[in-house]
PDB file of N, CA and C in Angstrom:
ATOM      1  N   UNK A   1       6.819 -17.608 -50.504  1.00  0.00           N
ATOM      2  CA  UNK A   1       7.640 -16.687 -49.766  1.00  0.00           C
ATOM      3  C   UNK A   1       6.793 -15.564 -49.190  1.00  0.00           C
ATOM      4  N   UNK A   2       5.939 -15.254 -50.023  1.00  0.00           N
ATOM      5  CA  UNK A   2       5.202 -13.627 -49.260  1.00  0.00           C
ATOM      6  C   UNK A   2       4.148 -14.051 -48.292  1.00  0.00           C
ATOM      7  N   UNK A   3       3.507 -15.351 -48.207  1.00  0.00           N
ATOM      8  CA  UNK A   3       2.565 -16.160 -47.258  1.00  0.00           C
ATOM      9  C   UNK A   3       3.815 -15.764 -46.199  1.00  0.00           C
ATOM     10  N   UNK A   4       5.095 -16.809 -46.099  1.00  0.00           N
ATOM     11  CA  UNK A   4       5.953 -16.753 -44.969  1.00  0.00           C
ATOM     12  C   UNK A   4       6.035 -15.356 -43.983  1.00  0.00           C
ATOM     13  N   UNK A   5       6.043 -14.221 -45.053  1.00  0.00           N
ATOM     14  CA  UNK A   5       6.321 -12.859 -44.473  1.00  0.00           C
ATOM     15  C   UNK A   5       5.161 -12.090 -44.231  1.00  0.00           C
ATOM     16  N   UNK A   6       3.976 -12.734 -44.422  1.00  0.00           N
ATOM     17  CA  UNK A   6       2.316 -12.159 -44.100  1.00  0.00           C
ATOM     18  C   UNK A   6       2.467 -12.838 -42.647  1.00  0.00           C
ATOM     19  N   UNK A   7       2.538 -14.138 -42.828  1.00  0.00           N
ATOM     20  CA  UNK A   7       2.451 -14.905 -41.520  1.00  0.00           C
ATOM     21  C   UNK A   7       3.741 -14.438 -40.139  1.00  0.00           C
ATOM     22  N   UNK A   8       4.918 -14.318 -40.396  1.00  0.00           N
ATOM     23  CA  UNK A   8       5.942 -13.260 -39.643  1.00  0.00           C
ATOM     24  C   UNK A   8       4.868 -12.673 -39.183  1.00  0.00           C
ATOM     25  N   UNK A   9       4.510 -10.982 -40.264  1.00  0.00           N
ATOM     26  CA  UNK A   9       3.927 -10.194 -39.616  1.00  0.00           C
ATOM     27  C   UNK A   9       2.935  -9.948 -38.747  1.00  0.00           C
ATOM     28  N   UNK A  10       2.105 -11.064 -38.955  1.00  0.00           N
ATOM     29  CA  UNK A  10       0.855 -11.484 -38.368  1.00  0.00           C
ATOM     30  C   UNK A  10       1.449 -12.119 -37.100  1.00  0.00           C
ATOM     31  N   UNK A  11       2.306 -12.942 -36.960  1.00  0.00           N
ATOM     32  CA  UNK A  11       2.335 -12.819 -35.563  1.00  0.00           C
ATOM     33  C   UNK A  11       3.363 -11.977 -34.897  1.00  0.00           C
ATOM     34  N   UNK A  12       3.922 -10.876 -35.760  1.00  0.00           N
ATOM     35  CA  UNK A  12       5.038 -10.116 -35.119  1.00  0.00           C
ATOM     36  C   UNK A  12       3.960  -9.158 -33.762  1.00  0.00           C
ATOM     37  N   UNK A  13       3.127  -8.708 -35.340  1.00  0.00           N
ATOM     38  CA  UNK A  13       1.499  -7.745 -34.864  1.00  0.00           C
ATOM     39  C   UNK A  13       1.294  -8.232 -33.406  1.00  0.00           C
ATOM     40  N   UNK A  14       0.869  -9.697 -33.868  1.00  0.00           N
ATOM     41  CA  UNK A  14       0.111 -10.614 -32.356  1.00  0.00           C
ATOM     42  C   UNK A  14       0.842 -10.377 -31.015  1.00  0.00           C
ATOM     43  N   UNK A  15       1.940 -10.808 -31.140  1.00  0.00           N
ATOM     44  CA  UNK A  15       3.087 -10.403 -29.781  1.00  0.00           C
ATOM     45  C   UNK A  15       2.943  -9.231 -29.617  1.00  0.00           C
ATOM     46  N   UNK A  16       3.016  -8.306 -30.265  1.00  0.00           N
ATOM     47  CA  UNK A  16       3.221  -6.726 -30.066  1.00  0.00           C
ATOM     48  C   UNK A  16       2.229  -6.300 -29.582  1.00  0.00           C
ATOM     49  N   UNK A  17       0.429  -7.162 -29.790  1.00  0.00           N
ATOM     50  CA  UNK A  17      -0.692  -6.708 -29.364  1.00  0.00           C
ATOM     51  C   UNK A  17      -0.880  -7.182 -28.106  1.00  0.00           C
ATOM     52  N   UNK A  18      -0.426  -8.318 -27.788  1.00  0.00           N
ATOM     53  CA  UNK A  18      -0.161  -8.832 -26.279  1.00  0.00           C
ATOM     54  C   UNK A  18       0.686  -8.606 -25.229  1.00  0.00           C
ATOM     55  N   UNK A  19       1.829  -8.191 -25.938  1.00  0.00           N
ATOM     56  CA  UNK A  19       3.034  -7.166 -25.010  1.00  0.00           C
ATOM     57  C   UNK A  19       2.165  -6.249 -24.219  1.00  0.00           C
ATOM     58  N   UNK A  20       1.655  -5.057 -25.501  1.00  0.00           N
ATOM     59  CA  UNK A  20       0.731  -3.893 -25.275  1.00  0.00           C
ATOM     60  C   UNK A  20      -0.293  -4.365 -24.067  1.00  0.00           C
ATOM     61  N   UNK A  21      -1.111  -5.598 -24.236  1.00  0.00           N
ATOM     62  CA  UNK A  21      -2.226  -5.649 -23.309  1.00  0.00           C
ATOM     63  C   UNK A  21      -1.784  -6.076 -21.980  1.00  0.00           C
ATOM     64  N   UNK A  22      -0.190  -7.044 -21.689  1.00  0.00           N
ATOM     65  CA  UNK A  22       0.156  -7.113 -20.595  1.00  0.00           C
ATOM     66  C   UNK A  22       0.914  -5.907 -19.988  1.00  0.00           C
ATOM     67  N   UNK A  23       1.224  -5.047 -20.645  1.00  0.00           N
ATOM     68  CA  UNK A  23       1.680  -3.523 -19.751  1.00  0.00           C
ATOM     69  C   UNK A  23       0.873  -3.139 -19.861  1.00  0.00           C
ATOM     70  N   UNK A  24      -0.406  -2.886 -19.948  1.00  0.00           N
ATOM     71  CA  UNK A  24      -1.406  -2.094 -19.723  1.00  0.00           C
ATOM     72  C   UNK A  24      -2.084  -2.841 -18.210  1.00  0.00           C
ATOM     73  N   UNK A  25      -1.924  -4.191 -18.633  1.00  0.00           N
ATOM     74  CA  UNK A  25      -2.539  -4.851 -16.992  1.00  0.00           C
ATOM     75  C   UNK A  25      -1.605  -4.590 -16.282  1.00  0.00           C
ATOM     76  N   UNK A  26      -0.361  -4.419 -16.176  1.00  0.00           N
ATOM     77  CA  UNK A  26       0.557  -4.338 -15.215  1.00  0.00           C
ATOM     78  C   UNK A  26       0.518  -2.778 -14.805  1.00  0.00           C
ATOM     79  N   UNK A  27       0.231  -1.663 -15.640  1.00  0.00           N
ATOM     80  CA  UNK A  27       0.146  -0.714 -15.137  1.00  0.00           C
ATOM     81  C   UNK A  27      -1.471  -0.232 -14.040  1.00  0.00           C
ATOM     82  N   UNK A  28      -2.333  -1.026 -14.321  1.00  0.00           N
ATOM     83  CA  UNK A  28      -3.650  -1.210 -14.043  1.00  0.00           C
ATOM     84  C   UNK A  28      -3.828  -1.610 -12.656  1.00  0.00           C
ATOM     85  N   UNK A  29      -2.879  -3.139 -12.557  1.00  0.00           N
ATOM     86  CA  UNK A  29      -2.476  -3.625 -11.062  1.00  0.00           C
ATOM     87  C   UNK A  29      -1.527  -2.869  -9.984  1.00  0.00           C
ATOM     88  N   UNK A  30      -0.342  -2.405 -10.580  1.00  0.00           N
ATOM     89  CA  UNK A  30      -0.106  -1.609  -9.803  1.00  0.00           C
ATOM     90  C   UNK A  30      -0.684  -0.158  -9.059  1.00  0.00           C
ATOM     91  N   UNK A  31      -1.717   0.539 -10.259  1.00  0.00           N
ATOM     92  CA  UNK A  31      -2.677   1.869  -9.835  1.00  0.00           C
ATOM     93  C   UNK A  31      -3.963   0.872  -8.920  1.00  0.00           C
ATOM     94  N   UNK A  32      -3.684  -0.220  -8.964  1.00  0.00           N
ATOM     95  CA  UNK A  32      -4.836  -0.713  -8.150  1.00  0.00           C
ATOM     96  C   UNK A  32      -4.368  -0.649  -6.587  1.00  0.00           C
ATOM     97  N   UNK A  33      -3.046  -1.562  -6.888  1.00  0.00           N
ATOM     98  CA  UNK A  33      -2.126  -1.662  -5.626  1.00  0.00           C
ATOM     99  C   UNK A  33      -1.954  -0.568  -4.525  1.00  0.00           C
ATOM    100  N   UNK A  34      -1.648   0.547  -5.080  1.00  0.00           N
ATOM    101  CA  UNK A  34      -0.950   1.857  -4.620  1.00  0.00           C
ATOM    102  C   UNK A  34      -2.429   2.617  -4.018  1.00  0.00           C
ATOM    103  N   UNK A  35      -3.927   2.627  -4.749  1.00  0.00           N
ATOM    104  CA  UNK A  35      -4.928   3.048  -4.238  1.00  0.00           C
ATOM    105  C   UNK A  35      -5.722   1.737  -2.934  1.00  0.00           C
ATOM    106  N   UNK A  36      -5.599   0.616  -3.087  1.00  0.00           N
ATOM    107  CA  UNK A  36      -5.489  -0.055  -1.869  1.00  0.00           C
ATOM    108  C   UNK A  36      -5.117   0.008  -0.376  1.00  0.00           C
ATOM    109  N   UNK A  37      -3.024   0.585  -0.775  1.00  0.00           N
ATOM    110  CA  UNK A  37      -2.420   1.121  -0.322  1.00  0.00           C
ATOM    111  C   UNK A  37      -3.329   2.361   0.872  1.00  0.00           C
ATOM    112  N   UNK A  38      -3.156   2.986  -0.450  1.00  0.00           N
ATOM    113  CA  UNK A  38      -3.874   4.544  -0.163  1.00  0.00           C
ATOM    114  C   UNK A  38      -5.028   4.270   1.116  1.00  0.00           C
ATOM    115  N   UNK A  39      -6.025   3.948   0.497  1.00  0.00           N
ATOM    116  CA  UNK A  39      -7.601   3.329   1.158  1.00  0.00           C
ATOM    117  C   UNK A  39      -6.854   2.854   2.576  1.00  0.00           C
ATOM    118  N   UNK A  40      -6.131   1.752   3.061  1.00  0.00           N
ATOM    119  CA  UNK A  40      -5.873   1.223   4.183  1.00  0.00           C
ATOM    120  C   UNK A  40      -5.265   2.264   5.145  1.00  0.00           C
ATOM    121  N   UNK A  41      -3.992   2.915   4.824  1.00  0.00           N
ATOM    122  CA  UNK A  41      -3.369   4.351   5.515  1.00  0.00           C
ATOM    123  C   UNK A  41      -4.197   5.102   5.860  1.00  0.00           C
ATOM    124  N   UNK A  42      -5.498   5.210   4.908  1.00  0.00           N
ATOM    125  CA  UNK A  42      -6.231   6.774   5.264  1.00  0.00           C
ATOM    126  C   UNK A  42      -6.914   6.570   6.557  1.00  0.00           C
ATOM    127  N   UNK A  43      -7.324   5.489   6.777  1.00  0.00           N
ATOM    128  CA  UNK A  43      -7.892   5.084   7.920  1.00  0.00           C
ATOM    129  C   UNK A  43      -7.487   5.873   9.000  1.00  0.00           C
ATOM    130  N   UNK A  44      -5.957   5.756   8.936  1.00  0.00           N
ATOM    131  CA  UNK A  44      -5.631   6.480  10.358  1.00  0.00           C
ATOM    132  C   UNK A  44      -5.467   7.645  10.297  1.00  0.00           C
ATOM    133  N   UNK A  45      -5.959   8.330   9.562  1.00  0.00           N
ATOM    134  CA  UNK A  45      -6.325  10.023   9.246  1.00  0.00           C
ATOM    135  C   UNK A  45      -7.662  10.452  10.324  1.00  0.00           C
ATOM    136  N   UNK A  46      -8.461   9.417  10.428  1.00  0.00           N
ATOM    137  CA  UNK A  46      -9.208  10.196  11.381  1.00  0.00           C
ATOM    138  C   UNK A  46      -8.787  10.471  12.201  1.00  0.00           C
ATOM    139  N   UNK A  47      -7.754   9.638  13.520  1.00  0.00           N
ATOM    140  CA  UNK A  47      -6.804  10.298  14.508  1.00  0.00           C
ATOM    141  C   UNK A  47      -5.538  10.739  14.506  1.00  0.00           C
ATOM    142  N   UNK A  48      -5.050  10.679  13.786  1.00  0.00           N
ATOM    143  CA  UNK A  48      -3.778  10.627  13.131  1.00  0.00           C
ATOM    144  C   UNK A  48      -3.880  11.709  12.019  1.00  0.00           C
ATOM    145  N   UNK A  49      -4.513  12.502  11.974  1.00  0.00           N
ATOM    146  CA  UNK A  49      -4.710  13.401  10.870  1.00  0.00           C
ATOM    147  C   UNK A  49      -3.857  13.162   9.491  1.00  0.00           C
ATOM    148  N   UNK A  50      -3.826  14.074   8.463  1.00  0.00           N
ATOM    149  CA  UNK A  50      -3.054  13.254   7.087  1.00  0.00           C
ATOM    150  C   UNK A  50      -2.043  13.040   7.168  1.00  0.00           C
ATOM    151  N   UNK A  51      -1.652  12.266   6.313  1.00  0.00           N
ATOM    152  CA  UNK A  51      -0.111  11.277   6.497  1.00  0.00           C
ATOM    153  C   UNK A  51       0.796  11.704   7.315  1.00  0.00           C
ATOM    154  N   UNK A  52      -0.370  11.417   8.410  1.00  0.00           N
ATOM    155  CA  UNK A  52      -0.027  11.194   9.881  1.00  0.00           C
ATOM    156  C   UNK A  52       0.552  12.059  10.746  1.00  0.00           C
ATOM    157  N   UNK A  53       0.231  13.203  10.406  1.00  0.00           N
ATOM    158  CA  UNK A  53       1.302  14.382  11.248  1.00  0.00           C
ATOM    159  C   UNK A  53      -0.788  15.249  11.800  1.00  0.00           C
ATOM    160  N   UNK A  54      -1.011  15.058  13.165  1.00  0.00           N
ATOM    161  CA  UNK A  54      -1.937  15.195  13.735  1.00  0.00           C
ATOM    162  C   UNK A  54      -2.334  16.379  14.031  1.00  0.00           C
ATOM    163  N   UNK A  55      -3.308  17.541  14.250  1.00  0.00           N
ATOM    164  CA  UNK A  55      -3.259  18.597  13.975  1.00  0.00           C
ATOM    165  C   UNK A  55      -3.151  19.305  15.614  1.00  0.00           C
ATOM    166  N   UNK A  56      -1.973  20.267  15.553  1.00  0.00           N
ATOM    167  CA  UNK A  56      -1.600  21.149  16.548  1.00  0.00           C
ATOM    168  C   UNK A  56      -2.615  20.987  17.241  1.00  0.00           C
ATOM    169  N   UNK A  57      -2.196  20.896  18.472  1.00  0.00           N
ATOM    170  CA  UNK A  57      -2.678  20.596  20.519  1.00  0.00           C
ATOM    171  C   UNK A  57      -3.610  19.518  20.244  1.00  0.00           C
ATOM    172  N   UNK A  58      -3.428  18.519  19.286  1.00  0.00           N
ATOM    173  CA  UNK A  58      -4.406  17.498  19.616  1.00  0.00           C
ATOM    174  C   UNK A  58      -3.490  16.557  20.392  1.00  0.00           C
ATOM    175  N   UNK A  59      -4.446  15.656  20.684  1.00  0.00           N
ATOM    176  CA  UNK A  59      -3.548  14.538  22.022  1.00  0.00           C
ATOM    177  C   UNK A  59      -3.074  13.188  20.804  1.00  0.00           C
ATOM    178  N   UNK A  60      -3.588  13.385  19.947  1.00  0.00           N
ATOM    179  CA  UNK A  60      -3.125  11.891  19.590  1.00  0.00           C
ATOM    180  C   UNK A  60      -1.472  12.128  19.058  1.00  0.00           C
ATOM    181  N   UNK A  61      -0.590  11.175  19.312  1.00  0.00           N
ATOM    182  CA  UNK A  61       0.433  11.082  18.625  1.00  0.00           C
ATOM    183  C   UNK A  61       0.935  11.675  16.907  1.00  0.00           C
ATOM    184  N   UNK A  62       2.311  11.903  16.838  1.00  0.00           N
ATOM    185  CA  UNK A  62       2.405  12.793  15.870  1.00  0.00           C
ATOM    186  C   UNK A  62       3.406  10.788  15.138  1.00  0.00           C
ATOM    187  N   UNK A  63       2.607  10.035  13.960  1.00  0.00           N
ATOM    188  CA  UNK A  63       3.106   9.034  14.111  1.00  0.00           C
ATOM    189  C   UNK A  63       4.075   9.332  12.301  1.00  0.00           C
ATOM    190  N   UNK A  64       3.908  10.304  11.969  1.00  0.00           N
ATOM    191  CA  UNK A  64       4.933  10.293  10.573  1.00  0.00           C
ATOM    192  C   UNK A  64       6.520  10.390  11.395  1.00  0.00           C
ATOM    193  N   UNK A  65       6.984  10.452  12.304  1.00  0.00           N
ATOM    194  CA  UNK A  65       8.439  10.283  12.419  1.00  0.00           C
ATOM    195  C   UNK A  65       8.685   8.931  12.884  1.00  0.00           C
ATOM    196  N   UNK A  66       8.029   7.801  12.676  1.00  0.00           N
ATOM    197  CA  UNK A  66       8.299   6.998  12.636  1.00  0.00           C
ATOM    198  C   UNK A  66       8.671   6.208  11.569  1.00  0.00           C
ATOM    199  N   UNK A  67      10.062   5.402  11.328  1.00  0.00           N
ATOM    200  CA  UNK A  67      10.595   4.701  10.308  1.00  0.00           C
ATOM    201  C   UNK A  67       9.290   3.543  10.100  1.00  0.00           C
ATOM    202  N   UNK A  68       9.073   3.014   8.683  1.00  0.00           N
ATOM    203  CA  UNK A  68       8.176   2.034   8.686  1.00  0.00           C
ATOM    204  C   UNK A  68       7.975   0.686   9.026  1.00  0.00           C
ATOM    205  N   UNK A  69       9.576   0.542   9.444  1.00  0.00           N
ATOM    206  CA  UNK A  69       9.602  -0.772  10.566  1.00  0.00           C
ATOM    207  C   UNK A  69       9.461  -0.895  12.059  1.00  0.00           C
ATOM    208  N   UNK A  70       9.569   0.973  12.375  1.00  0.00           N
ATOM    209  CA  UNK A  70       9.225   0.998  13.825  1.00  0.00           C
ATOM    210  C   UNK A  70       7.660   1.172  13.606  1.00  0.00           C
ATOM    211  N   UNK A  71       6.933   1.885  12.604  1.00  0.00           N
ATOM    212  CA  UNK A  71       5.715   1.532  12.929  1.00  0.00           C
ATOM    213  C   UNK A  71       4.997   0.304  13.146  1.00  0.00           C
ATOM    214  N   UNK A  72       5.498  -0.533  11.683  1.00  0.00           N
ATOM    215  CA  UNK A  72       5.149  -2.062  12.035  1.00  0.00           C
ATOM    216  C   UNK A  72       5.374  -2.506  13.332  1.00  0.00           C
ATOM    217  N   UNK A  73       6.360  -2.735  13.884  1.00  0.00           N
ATOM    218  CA  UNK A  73       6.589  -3.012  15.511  1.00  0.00           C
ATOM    219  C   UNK A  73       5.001  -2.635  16.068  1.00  0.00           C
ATOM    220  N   UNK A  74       4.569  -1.485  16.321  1.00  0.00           N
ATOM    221  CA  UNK A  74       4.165  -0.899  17.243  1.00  0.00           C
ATOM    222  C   UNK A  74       3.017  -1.112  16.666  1.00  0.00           C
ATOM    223  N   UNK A  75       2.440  -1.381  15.244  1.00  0.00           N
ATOM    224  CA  UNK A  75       1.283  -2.260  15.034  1.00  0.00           C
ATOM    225  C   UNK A  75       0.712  -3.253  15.435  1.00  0.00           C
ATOM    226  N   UNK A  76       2.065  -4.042  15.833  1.00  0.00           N
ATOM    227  CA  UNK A  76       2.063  -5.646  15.779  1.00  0.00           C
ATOM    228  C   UNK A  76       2.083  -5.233  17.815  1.00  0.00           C
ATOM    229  N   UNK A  77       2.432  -4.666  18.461  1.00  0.00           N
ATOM    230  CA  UNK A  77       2.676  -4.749  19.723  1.00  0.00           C
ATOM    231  C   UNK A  77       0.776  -4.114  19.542  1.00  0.00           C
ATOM    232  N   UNK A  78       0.332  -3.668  19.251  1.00  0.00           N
ATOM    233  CA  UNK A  78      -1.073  -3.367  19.552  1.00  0.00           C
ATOM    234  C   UNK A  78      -1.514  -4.508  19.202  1.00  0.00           C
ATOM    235  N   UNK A  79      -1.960  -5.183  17.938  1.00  0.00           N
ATOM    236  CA  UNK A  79      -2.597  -6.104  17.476  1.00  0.00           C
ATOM    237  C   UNK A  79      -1.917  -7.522  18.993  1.00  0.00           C
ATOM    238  N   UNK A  80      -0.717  -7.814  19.015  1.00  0.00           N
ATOM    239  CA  UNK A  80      -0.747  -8.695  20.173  1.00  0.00           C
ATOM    240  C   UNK A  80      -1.111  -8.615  21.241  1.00  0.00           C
ATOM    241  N   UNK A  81      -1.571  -7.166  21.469  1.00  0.00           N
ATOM    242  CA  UNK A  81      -1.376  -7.101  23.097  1.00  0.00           C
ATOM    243  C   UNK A  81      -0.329  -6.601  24.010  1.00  0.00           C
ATOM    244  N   UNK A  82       0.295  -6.835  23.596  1.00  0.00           N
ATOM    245  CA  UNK A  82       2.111  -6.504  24.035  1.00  0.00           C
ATOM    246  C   UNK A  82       1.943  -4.760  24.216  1.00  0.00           C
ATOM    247  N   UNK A  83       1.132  -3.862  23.992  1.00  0.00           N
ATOM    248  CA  UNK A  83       0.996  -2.288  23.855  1.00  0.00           C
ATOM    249  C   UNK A  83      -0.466  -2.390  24.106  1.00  0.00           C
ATOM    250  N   UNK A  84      -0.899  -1.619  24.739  1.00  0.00           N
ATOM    251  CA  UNK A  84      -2.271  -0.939  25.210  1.00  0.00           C
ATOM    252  C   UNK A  84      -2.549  -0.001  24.800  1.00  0.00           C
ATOM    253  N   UNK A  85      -3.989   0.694  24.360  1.00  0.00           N
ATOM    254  CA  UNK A  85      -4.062   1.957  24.133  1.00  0.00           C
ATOM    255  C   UNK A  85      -5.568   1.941  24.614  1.00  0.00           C
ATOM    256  N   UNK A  86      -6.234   3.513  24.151  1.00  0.00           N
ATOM    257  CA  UNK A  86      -7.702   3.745  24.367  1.00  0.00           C
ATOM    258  C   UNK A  86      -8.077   2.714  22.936  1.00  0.00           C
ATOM    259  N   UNK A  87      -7.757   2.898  22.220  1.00  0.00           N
ATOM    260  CA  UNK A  87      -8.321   2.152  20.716  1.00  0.00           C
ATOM    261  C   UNK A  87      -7.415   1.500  19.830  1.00  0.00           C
ATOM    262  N   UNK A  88      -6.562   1.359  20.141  1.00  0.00           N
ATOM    263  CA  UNK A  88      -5.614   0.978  18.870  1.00  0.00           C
ATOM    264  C   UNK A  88      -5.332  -0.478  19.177  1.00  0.00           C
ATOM    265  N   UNK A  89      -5.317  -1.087  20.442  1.00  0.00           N
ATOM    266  CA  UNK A  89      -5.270  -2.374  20.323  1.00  0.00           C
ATOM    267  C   UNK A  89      -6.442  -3.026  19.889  1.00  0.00           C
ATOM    268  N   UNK A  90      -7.603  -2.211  19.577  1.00  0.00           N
ATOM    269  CA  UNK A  90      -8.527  -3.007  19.232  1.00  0.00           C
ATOM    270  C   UNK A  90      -8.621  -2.722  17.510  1.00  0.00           C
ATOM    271  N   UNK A  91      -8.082  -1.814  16.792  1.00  0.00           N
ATOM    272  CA  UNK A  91      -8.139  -1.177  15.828  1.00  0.00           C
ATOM    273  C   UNK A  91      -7.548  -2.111  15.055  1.00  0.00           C
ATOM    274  N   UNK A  92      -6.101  -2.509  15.920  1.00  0.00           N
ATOM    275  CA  UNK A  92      -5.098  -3.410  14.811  1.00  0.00           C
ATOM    276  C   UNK A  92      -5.511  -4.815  14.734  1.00  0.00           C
ATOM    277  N   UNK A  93      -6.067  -5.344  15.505  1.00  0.00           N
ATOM    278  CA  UNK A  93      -6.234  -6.551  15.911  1.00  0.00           C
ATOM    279  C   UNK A  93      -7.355  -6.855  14.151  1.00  0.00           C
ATOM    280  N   UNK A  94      -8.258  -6.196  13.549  1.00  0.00           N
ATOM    281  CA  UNK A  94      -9.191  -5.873  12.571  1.00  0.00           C
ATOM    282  C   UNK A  94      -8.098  -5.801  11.327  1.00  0.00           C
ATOM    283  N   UNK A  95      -7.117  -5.963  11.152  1.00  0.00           N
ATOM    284  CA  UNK A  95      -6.187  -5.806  10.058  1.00  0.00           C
ATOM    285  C   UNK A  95      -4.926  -7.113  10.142  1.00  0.00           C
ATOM    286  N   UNK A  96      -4.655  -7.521   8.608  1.00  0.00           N
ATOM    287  CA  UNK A  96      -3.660  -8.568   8.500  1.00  0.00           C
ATOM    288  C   UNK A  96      -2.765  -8.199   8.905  1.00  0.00           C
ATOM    289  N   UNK A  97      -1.495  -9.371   9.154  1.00  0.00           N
ATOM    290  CA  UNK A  97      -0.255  -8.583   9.448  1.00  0.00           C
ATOM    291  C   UNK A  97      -0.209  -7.856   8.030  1.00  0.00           C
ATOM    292  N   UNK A  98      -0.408  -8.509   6.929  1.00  0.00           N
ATOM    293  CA  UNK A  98       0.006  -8.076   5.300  1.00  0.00           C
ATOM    294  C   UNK A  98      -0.579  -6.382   5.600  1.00  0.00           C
ATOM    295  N   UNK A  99      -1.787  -6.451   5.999  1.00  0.00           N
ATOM    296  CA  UNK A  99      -2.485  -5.078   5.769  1.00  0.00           C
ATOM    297  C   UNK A  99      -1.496  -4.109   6.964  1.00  0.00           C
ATOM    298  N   UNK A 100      -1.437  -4.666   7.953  1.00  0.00           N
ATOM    299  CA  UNK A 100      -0.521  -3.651   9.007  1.00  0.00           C
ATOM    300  C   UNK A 100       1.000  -3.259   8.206  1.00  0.00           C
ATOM    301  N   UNK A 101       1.421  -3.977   7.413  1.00  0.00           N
ATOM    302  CA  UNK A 101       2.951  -3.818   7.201  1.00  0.00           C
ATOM    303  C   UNK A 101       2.568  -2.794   5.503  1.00  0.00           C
ATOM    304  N   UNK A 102       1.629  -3.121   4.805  1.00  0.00           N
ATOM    305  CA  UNK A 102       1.438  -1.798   3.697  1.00  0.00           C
ATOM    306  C   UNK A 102       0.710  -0.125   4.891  1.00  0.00           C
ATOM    307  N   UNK A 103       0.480  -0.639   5.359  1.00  0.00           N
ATOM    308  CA  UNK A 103      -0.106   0.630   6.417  1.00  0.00           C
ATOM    309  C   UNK A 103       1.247   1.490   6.229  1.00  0.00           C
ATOM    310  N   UNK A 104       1.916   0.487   7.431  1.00  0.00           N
ATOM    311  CA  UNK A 104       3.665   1.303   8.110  1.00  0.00           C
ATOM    312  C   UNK A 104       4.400   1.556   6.741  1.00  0.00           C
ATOM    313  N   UNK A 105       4.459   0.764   5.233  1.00  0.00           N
ATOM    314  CA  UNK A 105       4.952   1.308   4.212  1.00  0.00           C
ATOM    315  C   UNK A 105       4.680   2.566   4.009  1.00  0.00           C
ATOM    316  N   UNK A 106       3.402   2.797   3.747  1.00  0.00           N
ATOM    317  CA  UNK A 106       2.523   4.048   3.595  1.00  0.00           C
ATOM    318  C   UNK A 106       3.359   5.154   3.986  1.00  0.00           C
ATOM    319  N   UNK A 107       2.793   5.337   5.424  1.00  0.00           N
ATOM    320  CA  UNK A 107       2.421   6.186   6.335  1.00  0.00           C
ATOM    321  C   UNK A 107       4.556   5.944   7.098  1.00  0.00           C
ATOM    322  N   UNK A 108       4.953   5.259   7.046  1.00  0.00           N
ATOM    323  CA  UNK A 108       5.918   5.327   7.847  1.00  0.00           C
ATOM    324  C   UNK A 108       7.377   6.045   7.131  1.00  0.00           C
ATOM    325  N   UNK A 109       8.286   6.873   7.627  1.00  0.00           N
ATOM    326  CA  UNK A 109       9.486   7.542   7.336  1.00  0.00           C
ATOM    327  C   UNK A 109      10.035   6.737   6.178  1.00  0.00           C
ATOM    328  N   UNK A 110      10.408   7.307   5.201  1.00  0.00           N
ATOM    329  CA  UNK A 110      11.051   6.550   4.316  1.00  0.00           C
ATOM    330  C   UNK A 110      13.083   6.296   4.293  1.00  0.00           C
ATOM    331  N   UNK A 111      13.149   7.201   5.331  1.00  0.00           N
ATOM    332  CA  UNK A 111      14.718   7.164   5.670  1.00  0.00           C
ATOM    333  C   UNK A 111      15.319   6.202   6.403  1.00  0.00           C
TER     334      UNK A 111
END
């Protein structure tokens, strides 16, 4: 009987030590995810100044009032062609759709 309840505990322990190590990877992947995230958006900080609101009398677009499906649009109309710019059709064309659509998550209106 006390083997039976060593052995229980021993693997109650075991599960409980593997629970522990898969929320720790899951919290790990997601802080990976979200700084990925991060890294791809910042990009457009050089013209687009930080999350995206461009700094007074500059010429580039002010692109944080855009919802993040109108940004996607207007990613995807650069990357096709379908939209022209000085740089941005060549900018998007260098990024997945996957990477263009966490961009517009980012960076785009959450309302």
């Amino acid at each position: 009987m006390m083997k039976k309840n060593l052995f229980k505990t021993g693997m109650l322990t075991a599960g409980l030590s593997a629970a522990i190590c898969v929320t720790t990877a899951s919290a790990q992947d997601i802080q990976a995810q979200r700084l990925y995230a991060q890294s791809l958006a910042a990009t457009c900080a050089n013209c687009h100044g930080t999350n995206g609101v461009s700094a007074p009398g500059a010429t580039m677009p002010v692109i944080n009032q855009l919802t993040s499906s109108a940004m996607y649009e207007q990613l995807q109309a650069y990357k096709t062609g379908a939209r022209t710019g000085t740089i941005m059709h060549q900018l998007a064309k260098g990024y997945t759709d996957e990477q263009l659509k966490i961009i517009a998550d980012v960076l785009g209106k959450k309302n």
